[in-house]
PDB file of N, CA and C in Angstrom:
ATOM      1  N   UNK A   1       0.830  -1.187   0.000  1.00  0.00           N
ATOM      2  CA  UNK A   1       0.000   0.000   0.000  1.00  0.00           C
ATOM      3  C   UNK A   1       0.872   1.247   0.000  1.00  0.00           C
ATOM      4  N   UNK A   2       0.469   2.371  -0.645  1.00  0.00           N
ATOM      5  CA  UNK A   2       1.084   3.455  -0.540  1.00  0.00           C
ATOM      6  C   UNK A   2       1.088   4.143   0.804  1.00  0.00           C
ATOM      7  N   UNK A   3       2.493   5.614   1.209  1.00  0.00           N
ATOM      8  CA  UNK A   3       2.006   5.781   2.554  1.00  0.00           C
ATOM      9  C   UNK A   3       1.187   6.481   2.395  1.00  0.00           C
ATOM     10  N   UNK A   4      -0.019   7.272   1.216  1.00  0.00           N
ATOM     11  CA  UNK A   4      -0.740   8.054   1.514  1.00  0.00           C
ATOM     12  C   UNK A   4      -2.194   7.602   1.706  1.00  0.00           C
ATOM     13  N   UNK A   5      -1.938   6.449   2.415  1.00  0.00           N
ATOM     14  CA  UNK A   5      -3.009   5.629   2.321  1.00  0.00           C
ATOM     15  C   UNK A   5      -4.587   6.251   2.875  1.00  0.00           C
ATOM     16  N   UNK A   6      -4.647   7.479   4.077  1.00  0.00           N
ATOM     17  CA  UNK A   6      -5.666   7.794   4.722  1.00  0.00           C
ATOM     18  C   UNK A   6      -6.248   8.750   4.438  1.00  0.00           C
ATOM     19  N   UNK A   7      -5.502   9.330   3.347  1.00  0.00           N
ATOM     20  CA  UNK A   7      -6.357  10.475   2.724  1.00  0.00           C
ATOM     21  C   UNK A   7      -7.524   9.919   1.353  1.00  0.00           C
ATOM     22  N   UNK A   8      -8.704  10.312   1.800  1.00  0.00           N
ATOM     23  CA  UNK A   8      -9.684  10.300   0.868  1.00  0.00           C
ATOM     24  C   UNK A   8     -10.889  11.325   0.922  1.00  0.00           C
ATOM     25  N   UNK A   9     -11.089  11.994  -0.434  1.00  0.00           N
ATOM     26  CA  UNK A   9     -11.751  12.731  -1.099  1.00  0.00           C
ATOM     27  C   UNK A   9     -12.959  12.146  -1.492  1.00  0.00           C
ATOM     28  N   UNK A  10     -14.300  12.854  -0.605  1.00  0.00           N
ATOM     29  CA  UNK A  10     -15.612  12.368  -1.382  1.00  0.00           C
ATOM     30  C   UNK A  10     -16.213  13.077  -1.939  1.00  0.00           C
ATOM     31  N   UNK A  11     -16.128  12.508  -2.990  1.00  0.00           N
ATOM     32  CA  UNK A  11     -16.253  13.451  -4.186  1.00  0.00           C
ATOM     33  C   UNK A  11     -18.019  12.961  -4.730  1.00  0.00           C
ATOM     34  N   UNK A  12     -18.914  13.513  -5.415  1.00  0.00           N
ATOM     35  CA  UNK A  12     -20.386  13.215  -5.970  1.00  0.00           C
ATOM     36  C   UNK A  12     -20.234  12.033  -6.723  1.00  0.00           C
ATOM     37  N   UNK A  13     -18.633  11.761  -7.619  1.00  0.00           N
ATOM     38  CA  UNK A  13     -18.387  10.656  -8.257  1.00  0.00           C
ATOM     39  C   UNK A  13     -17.997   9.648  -7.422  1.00  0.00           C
ATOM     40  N   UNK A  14     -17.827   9.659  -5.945  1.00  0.00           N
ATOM     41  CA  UNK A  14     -17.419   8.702  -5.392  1.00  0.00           C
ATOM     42  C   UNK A  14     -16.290   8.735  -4.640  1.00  0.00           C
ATOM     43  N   UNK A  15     -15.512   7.773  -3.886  1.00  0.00           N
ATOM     44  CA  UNK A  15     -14.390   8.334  -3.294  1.00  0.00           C
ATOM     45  C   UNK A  15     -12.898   8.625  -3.786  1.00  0.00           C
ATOM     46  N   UNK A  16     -12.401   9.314  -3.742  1.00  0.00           N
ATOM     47  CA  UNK A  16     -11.096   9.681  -4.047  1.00  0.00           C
ATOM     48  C   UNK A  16      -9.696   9.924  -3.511  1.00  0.00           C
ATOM     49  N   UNK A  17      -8.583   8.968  -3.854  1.00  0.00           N
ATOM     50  CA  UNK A  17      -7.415   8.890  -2.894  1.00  0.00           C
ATOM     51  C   UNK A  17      -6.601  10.095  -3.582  1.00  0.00           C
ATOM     52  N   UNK A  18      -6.309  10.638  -2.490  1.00  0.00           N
ATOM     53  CA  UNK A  18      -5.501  11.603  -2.917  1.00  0.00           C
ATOM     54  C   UNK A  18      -3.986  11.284  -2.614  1.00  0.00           C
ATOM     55  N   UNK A  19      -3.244  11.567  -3.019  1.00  0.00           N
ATOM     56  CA  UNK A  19      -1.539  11.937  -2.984  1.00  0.00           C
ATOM     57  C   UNK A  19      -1.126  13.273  -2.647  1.00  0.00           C
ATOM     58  N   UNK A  20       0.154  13.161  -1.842  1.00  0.00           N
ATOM     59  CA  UNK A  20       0.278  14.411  -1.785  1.00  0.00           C
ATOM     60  C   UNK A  20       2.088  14.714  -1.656  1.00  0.00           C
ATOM     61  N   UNK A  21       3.103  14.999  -2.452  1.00  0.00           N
ATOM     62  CA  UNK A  21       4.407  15.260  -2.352  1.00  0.00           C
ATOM     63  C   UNK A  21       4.735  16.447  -1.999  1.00  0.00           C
ATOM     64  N   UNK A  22       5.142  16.568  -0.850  1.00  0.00           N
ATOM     65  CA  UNK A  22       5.593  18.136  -0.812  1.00  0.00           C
ATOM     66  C   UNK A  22       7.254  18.531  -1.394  1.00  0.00           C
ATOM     67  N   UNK A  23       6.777  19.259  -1.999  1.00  0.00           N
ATOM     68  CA  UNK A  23       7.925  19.726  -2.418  1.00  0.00           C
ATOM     69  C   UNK A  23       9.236  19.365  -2.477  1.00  0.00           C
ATOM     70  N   UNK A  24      10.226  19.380  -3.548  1.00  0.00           N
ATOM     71  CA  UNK A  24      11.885  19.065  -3.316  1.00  0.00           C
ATOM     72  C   UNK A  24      12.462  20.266  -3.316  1.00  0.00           C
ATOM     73  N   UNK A  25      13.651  20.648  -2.557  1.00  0.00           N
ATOM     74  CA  UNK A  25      14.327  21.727  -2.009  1.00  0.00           C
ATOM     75  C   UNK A  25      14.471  22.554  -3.345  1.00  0.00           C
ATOM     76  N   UNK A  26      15.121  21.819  -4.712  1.00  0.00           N
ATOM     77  CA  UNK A  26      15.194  22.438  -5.732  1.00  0.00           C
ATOM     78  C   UNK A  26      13.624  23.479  -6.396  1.00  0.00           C
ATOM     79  N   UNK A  27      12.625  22.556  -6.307  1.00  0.00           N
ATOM     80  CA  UNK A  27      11.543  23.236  -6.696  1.00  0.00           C
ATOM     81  C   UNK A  27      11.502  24.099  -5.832  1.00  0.00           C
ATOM     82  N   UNK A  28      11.025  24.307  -4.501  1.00  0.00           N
ATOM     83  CA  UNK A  28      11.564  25.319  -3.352  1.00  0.00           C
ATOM     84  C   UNK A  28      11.910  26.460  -3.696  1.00  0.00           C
ATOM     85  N   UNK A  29      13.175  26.308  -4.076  1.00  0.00           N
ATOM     86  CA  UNK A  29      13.982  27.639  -4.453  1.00  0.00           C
ATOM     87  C   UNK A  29      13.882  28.326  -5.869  1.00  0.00           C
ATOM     88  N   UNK A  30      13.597  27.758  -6.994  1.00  0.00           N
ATOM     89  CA  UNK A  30      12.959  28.204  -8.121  1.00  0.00           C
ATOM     90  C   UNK A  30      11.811  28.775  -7.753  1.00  0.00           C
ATOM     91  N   UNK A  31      10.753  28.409  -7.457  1.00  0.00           N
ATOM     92  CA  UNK A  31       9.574  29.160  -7.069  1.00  0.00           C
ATOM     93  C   UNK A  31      10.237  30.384  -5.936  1.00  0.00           C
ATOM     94  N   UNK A  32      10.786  30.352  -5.024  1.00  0.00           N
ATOM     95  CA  UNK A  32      11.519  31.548  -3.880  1.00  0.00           C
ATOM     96  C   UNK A  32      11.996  32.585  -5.274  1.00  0.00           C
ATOM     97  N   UNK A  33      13.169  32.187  -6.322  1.00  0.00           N
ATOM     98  CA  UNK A  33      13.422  33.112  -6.673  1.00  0.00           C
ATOM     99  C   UNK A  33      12.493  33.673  -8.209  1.00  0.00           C
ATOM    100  N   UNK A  34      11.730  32.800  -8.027  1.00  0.00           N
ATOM    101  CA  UNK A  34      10.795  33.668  -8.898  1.00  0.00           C
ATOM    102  C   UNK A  34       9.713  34.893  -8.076  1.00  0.00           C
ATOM    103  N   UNK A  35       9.690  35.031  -6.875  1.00  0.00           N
ATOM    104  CA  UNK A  35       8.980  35.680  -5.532  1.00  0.00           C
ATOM    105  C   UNK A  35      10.061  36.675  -5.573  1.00  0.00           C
ATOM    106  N   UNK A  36      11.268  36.644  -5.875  1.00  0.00           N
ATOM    107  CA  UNK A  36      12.163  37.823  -5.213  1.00  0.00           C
ATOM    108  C   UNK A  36      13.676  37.396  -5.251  1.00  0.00           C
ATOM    109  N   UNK A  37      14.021  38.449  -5.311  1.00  0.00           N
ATOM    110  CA  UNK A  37      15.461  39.197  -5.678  1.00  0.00           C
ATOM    111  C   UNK A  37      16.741  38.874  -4.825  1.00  0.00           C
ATOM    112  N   UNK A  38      16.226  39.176  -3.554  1.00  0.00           N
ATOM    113  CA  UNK A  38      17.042  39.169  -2.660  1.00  0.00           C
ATOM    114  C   UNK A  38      17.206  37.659  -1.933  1.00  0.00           C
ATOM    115  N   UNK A  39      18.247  37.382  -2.163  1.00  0.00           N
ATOM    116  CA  UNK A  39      19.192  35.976  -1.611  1.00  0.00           C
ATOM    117  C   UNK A  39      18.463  35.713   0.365  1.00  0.00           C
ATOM    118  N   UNK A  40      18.320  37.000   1.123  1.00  0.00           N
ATOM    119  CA  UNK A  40      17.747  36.053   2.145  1.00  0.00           C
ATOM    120  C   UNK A  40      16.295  36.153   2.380  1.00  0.00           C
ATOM    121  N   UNK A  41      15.641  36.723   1.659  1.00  0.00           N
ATOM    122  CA  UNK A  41      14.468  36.372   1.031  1.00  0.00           C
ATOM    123  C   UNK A  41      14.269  34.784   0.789  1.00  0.00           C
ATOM    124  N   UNK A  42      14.866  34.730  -0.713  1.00  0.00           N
ATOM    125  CA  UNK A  42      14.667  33.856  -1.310  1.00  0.00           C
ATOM    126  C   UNK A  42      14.643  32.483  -0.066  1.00  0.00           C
ATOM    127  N   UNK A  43      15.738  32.864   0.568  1.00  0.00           N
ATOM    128  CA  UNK A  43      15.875  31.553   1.671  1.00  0.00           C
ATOM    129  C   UNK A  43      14.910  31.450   2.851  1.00  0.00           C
ATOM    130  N   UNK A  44      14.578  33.101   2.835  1.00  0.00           N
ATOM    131  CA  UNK A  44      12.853  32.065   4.031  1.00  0.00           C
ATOM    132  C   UNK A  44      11.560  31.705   3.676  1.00  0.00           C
ATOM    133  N   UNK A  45      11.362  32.288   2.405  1.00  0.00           N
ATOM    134  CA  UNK A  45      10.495  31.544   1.346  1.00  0.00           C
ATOM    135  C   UNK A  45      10.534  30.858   1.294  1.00  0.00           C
ATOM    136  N   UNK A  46      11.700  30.054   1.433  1.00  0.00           N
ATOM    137  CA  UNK A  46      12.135  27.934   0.704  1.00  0.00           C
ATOM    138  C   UNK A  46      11.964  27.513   1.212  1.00  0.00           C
ATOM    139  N   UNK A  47      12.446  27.797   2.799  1.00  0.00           N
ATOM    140  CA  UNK A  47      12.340  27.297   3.764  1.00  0.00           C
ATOM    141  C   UNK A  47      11.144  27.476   4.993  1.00  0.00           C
ATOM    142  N   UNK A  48      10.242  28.252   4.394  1.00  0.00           N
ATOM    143  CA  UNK A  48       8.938  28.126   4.969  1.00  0.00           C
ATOM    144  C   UNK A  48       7.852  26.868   3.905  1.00  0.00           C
ATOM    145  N   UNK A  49       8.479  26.938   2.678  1.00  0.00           N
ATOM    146  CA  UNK A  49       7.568  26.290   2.130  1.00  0.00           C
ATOM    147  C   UNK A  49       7.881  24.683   2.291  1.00  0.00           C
ATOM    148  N   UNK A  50       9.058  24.476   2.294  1.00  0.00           N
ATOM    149  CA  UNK A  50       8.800  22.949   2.375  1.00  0.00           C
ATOM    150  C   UNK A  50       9.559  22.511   4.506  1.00  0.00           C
ATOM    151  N   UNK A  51       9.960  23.334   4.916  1.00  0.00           N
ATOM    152  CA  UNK A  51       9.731  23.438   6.092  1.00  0.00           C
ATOM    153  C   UNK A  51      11.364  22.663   6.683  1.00  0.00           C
ATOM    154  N   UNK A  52      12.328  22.937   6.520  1.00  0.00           N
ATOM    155  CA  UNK A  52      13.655  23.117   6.545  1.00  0.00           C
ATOM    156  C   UNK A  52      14.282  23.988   7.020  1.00  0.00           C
ATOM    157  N   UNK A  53      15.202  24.088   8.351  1.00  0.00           N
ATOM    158  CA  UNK A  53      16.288  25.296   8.238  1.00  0.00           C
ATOM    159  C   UNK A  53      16.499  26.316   7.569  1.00  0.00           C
ATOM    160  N   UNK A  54      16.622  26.967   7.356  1.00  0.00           N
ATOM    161  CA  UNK A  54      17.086  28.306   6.741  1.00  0.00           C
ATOM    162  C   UNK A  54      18.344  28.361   6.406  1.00  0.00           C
ATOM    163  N   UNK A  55      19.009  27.600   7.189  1.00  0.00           N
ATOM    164  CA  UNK A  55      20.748  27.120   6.686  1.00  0.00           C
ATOM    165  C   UNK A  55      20.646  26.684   5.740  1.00  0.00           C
ATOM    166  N   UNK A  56      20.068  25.107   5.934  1.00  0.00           N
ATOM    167  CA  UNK A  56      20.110  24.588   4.671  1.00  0.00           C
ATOM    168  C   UNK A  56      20.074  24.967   3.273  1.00  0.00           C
ATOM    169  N   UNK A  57      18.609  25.811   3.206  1.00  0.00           N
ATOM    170  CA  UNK A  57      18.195  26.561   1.906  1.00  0.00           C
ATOM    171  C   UNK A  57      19.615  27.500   1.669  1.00  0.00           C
ATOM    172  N   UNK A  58      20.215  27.983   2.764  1.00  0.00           N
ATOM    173  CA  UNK A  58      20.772  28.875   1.957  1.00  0.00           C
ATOM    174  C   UNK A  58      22.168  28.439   1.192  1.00  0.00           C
ATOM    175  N   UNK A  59      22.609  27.491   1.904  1.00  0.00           N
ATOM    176  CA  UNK A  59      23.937  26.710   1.455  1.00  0.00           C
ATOM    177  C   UNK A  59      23.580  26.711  -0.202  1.00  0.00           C
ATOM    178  N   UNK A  60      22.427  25.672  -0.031  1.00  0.00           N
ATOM    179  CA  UNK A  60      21.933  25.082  -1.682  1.00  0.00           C
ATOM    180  C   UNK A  60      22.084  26.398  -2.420  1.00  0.00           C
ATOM    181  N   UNK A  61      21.330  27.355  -1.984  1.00  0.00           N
ATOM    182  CA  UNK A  61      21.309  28.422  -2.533  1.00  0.00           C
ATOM    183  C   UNK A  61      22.529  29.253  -2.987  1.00  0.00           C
ATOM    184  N   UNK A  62      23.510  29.212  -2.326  1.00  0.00           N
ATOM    185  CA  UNK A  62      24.854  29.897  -2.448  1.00  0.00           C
ATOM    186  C   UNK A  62      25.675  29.030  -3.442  1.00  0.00           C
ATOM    187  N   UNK A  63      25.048  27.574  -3.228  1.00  0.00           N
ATOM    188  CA  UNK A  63      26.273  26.690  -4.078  1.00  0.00           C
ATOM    189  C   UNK A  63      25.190  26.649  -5.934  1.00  0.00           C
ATOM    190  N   UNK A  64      24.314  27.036  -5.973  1.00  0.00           N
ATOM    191  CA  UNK A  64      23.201  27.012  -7.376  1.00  0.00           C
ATOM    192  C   UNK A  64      23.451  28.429  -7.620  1.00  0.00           C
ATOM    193  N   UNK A  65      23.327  29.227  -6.982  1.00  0.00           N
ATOM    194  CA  UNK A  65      23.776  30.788  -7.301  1.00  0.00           C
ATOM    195  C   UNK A  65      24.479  31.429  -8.710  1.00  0.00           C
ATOM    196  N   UNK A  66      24.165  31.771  -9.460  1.00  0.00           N
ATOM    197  CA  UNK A  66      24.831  32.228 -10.741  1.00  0.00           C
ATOM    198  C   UNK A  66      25.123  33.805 -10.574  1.00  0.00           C
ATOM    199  N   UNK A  67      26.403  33.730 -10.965  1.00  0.00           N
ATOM    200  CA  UNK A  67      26.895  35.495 -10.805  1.00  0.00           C
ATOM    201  C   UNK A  67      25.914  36.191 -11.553  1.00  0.00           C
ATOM    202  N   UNK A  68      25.589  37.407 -11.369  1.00  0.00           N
ATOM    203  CA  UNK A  68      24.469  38.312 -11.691  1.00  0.00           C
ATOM    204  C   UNK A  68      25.494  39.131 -12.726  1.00  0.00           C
ATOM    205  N   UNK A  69      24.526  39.268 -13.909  1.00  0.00           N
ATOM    206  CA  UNK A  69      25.196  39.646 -15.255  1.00  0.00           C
ATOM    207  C   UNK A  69      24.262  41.600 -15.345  1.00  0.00           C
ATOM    208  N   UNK A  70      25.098  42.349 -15.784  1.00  0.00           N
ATOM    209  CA  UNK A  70      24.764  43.616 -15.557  1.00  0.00           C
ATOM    210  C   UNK A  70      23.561  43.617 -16.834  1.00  0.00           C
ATOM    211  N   UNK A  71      22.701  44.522 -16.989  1.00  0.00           N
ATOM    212  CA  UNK A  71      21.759  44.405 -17.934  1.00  0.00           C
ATOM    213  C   UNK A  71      22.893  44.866 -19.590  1.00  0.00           C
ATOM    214  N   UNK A  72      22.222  44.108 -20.365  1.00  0.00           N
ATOM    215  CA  UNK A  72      23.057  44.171 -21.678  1.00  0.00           C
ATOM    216  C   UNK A  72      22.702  45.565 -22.183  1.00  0.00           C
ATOM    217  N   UNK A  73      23.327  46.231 -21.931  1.00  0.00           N
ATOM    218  CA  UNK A  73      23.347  47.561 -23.404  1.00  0.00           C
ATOM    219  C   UNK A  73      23.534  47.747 -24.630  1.00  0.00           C
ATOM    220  N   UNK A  74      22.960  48.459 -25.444  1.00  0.00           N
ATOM    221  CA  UNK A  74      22.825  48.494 -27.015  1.00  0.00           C
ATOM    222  C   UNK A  74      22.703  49.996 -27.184  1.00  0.00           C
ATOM    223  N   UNK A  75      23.818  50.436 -28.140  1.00  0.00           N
ATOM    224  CA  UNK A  75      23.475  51.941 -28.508  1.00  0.00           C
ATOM    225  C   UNK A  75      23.036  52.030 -30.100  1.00  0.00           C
ATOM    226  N   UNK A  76      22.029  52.686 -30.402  1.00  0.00           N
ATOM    227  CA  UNK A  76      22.269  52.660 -31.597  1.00  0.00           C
ATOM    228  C   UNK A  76      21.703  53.841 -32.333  1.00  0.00           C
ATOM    229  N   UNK A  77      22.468  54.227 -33.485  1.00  0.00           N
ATOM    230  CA  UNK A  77      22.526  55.710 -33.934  1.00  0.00           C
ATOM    231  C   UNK A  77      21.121  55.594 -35.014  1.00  0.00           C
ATOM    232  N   UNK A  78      20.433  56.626 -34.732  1.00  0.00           N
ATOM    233  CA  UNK A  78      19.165  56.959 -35.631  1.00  0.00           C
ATOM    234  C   UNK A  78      19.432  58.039 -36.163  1.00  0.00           C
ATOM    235  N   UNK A  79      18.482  58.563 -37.292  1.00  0.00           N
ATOM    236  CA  UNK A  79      18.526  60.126 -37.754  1.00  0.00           C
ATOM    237  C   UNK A  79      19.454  60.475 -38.924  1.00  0.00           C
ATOM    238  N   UNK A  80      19.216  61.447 -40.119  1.00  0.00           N
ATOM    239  CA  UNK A  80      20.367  61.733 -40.386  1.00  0.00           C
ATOM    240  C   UNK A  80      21.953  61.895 -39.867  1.00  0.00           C
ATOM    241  N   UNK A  81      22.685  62.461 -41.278  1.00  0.00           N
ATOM    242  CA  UNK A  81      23.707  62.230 -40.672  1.00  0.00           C
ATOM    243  C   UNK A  81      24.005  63.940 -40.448  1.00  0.00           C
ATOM    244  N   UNK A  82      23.487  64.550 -40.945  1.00  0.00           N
ATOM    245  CA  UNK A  82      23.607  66.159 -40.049  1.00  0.00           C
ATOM    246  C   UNK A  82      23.254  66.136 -38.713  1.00  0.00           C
ATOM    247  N   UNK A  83      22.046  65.062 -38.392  1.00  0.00           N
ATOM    248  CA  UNK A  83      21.733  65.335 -36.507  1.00  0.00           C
ATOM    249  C   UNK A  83      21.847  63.642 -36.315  1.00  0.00           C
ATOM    250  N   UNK A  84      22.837  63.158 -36.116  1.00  0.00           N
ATOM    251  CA  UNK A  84      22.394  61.706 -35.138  1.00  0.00           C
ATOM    252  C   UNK A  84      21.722  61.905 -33.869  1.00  0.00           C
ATOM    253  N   UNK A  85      21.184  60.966 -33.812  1.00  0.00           N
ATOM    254  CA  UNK A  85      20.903  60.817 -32.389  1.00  0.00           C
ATOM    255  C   UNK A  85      21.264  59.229 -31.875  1.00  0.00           C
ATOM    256  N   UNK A  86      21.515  59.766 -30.449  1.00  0.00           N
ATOM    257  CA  UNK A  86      21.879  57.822 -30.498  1.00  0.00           C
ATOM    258  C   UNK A  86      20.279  56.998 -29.380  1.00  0.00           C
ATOM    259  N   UNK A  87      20.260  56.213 -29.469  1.00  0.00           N
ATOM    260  CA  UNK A  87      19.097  55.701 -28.234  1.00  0.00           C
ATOM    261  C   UNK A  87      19.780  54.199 -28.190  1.00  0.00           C
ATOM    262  N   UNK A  88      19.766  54.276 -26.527  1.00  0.00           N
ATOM    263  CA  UNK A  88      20.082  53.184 -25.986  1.00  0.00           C
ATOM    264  C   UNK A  88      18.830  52.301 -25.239  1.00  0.00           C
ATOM    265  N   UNK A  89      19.361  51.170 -25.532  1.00  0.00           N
ATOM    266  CA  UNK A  89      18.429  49.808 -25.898  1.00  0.00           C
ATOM    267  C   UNK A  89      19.370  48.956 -24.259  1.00  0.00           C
ATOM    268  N   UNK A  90      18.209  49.076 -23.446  1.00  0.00           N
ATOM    269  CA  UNK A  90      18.709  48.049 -22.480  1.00  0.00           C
ATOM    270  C   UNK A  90      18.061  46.672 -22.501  1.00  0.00           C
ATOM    271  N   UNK A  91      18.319  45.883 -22.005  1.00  0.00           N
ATOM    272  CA  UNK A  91      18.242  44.623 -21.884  1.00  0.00           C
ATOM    273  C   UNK A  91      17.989  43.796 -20.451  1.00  0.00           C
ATOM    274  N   UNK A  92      17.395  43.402 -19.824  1.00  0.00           N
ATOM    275  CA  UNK A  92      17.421  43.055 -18.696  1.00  0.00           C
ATOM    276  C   UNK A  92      17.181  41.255 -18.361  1.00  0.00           C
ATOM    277  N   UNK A  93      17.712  40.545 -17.938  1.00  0.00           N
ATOM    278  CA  UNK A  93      17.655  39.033 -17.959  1.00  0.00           C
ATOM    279  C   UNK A  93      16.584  38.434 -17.064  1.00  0.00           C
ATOM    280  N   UNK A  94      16.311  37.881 -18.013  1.00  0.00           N
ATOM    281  CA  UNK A  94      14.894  37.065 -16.974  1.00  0.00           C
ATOM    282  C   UNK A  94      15.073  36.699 -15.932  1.00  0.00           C
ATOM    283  N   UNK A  95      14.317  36.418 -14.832  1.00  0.00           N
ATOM    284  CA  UNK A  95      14.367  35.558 -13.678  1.00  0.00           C
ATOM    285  C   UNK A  95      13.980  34.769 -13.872  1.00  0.00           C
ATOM    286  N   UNK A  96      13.356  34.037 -13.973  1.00  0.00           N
ATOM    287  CA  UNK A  96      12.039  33.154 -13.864  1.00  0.00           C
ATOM    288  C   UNK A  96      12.826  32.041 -14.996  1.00  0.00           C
ATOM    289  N   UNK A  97      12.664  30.601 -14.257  1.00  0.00           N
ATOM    290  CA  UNK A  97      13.576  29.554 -15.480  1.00  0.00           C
ATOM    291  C   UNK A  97      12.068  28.898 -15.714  1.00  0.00           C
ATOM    292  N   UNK A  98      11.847  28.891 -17.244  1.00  0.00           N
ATOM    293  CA  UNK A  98      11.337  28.268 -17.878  1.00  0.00           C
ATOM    294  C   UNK A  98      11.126  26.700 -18.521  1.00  0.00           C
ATOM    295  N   UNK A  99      10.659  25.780 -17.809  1.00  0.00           N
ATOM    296  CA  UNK A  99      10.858  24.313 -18.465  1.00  0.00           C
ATOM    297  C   UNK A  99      10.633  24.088 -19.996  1.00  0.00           C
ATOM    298  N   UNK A 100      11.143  23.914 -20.840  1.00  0.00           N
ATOM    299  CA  UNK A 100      10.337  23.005 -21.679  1.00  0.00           C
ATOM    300  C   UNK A 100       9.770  21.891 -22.432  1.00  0.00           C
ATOM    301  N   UNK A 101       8.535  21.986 -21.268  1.00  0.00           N
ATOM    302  CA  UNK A 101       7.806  20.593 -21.612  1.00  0.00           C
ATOM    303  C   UNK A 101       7.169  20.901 -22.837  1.00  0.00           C
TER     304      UNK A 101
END
């Protein structure tokens, strides 16, 4: 038997076993840093959600950590050539990691 053996859902169709996985530390912290910016943020978010130390999260966190890349700049000249003008084109990097299923 599974251990989620005592949970059941009665549902109009009848009864229903439910499952329930809480969370892995990795999912945890993807969802934390999609919530926010800041590194000890991110770590009591993680660690409220699947219910762990705050150490812990943050280790994982420090050792998954990717150096933060400045936003990409782009200049580029418009207009004749009696008046250029230049306009700059920033760039800013996603947060949020995308699967694709």
């Amino acid at each position: 038997m599974s251990k989620n053996k005592g949970k059941v859902w009665h549902t109009k169709y009848g009864a229903r076993r439910v499952r329930h996985e809480a969370p892995t530390l990795q999912e945890a912290i993807v969802a934390a840093q999609g919530l926010s910016d800041e590194l000890d943020a991110q770590a009591d978010i993680a660690a409220s959600l699947i219910g762990v130390p705050r150490d812990r999260v943050r280790a994982e966190l420090l050792k998954n950590a990717s150096p933060r890349r400045a936003a990409t700049k782009s200049v580029a000249f418009v207009g004749s050539a009696k008046a250029p003008r230049s306009v700059v084109i920033e760039r800013k990097p996603a947060r949020r990691v995308v699967n694709g299923r």
